[in-house]
C-alpha atoms as a PDB file:
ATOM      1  CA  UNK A   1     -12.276   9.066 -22.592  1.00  0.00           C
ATOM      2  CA  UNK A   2      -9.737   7.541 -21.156  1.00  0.00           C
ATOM      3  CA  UNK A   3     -10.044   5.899 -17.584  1.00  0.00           C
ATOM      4  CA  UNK A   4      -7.730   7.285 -14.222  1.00  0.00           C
ATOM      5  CA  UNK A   5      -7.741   5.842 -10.997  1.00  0.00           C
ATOM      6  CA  UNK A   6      -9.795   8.384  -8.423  1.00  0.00           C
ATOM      7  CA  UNK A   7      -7.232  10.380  -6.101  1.00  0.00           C
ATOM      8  CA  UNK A   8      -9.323   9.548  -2.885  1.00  0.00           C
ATOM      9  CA  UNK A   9      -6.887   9.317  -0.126  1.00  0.00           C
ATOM     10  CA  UNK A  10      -4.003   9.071  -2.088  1.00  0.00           C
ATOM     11  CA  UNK A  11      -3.778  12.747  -2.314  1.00  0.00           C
ATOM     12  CA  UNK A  12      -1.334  13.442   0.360  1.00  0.00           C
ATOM     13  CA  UNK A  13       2.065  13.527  -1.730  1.00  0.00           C
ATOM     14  CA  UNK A  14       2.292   9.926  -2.427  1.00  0.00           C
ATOM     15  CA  UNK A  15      -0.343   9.903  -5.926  1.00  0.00           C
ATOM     16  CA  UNK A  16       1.794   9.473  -8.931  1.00  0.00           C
ATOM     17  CA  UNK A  17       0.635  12.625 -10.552  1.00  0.00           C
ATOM     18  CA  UNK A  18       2.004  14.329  -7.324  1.00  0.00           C
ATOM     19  CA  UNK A  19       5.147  16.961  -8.466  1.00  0.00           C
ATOM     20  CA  UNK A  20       7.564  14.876  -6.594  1.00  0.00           C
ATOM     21  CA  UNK A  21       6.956  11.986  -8.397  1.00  0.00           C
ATOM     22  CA  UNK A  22       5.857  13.167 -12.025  1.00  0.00           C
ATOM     23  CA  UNK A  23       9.745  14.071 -12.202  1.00  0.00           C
ATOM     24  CA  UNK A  24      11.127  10.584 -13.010  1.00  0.00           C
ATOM     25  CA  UNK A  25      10.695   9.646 -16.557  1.00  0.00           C
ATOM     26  CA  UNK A  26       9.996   5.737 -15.940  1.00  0.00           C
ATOM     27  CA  UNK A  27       6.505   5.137 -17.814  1.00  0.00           C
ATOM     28  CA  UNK A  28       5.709   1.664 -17.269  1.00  0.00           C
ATOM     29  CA  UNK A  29       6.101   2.077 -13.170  1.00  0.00           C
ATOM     30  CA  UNK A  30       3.919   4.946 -13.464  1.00  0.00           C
ATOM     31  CA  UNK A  31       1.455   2.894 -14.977  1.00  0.00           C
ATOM     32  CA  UNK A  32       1.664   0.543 -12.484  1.00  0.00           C
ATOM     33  CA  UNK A  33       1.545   2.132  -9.746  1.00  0.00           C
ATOM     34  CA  UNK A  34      -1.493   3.947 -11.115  1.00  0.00           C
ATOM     35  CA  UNK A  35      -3.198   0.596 -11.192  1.00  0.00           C
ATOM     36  CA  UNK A  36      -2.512  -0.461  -7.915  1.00  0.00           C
ATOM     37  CA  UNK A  37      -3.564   3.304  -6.352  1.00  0.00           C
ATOM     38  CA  UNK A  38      -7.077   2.123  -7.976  1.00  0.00           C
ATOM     39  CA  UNK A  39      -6.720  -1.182  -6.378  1.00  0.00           C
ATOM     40  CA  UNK A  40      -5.624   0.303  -3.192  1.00  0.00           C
ATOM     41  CA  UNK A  41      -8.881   3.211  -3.451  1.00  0.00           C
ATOM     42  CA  UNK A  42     -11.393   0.316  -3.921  1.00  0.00           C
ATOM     43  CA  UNK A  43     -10.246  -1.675  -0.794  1.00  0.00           C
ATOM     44  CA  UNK A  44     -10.413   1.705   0.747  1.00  0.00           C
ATOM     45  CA  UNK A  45     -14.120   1.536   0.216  1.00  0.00           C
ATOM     46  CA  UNK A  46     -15.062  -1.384   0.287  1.00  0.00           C
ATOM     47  CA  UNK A  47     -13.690  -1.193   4.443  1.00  0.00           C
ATOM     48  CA  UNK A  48     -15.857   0.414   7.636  1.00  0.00           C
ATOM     49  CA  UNK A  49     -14.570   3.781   8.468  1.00  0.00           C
ATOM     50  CA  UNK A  50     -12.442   4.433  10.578  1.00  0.00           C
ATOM     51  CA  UNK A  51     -11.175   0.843  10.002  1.00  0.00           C
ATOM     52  CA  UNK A  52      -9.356  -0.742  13.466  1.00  0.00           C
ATOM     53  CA  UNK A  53      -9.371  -4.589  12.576  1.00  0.00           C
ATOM     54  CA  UNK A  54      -7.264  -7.220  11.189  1.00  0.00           C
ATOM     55  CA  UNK A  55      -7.577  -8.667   8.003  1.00  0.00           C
ATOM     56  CA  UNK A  56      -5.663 -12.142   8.197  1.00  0.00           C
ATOM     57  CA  UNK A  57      -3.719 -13.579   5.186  1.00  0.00           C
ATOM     58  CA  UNK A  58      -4.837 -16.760   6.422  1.00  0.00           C
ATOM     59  CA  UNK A  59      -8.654 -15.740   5.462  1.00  0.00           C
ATOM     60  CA  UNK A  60      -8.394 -16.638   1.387  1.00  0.00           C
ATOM     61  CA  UNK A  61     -10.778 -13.882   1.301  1.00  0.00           C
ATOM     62  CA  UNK A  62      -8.460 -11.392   2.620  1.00  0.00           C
ATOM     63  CA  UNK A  63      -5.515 -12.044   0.393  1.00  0.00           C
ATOM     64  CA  UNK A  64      -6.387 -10.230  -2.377  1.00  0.00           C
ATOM     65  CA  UNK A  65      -6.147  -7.088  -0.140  1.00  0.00           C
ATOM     66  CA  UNK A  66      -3.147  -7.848   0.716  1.00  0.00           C
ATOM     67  CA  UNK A  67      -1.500  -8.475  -2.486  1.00  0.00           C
ATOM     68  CA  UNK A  68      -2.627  -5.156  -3.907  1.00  0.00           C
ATOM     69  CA  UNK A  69      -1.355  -2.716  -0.551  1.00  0.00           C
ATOM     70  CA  UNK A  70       1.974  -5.360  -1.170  1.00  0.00           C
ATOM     71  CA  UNK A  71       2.218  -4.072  -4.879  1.00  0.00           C
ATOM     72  CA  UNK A  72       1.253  -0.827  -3.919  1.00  0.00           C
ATOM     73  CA  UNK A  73       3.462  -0.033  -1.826  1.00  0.00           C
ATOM     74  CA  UNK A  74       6.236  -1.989  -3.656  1.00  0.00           C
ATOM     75  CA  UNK A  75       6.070   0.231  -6.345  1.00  0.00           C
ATOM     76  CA  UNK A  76       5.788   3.389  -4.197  1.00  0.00           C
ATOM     77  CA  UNK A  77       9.170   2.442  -2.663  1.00  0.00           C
ATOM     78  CA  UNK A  78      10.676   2.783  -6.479  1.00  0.00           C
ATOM     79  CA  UNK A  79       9.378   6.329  -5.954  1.00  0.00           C
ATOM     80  CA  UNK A  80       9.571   7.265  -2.585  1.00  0.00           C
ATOM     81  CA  UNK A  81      10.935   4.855  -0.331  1.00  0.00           C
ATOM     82  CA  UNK A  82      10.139   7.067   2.430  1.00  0.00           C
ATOM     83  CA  UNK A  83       6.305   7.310   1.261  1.00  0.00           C
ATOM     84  CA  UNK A  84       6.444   3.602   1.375  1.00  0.00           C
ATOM     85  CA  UNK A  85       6.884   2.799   4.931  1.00  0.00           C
ATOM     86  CA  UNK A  86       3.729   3.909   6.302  1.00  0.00           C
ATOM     87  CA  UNK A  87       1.723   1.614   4.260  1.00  0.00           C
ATOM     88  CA  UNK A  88       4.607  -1.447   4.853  1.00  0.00           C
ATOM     89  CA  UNK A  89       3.953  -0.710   8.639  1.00  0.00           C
ATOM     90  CA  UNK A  90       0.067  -0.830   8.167  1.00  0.00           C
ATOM     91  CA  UNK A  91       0.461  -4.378   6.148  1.00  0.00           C
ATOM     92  CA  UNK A  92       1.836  -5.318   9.288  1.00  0.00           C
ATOM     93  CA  UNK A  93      -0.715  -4.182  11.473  1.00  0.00           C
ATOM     94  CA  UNK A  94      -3.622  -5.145   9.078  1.00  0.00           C
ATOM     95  CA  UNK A  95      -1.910  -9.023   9.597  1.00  0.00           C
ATOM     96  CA  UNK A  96       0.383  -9.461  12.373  1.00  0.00           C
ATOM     97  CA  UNK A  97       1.715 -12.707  11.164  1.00  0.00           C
ATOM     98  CA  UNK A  98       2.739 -11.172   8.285  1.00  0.00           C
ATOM     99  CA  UNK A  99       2.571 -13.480   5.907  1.00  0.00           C
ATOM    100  CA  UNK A 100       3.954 -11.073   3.024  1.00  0.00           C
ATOM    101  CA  UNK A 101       7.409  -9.731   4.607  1.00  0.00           C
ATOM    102  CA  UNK A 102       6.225  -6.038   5.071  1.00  0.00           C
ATOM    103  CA  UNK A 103       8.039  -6.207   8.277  1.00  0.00           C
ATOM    104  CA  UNK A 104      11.238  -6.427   6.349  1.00  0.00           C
ATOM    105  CA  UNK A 105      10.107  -2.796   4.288  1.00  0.00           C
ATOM    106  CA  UNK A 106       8.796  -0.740   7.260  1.00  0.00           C
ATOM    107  CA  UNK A 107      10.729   1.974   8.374  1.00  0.00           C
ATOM    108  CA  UNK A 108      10.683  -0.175  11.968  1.00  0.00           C
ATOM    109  CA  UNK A 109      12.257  -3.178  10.863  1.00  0.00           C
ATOM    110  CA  UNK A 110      11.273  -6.567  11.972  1.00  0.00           C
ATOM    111  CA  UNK A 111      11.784  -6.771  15.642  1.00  0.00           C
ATOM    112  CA  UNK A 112       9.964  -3.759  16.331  1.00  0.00           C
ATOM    113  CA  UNK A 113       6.661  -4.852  15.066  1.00  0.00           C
ATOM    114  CA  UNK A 114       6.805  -8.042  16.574  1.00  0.00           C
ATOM    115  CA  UNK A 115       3.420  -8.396  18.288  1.00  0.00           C
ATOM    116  CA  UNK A 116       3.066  -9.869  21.487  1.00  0.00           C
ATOM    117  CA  UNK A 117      -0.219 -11.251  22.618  1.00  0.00           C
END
């Protein structure tokens, strides 16, 4: 039996089995991506719900979670660049340092997420 990432979450249009996507013939991304929406499912769970915290890149702990949302939504924007912003925009929340460059990808550009404390 072969092993597939759950669809918890991910089921809103931006899963790679979704119709939208399933149309481009690009195998290897698929793949990919499917392996980070796994990732991207068990950070899901492994957070409190409704989750309204920070997770610093400067924690070592933390950077693991933000490598995989990075990759997933990386690959997304191959996809569906406009699927993609949402979870650029929450890498920036999740760490506003942002020690990745999400601000760069979200759909508000750099300046606008600029947080001011």
């Amino acid at each position: 039996m072969e092993w597939r990432p759950p669809r918890q979450r991910l089921s809103d249009g931006v899963h790679p089995k979704h119709p939208r996507t399933a149309q481009r013939e690009r195998p290897a991304e698929d793949e990919a991506l499917a392996w980070a929406a796994a990732g991207v499912c068990v950070l899901q769970q492994s957070l409190p719900q409704p989750f309204h915290d920070v997770l610093l890149y400067g924690d070592t702990d933390n950077r693991p979670a933000h490598r995989i949302l990075f990759a997933y939504a990386s690959l997304l924007k191959l996809k569906d660049p406009g699927a993609a912003g949402p979870w650029f925009t929450a890498l920036v929340h999740l760490n506003p340092p942002d020690n990745v460059g999400a601000r760069f990808f979200a759909p508000e550009g750099p300046q606008v997420l600029s947080f001011q404390r």
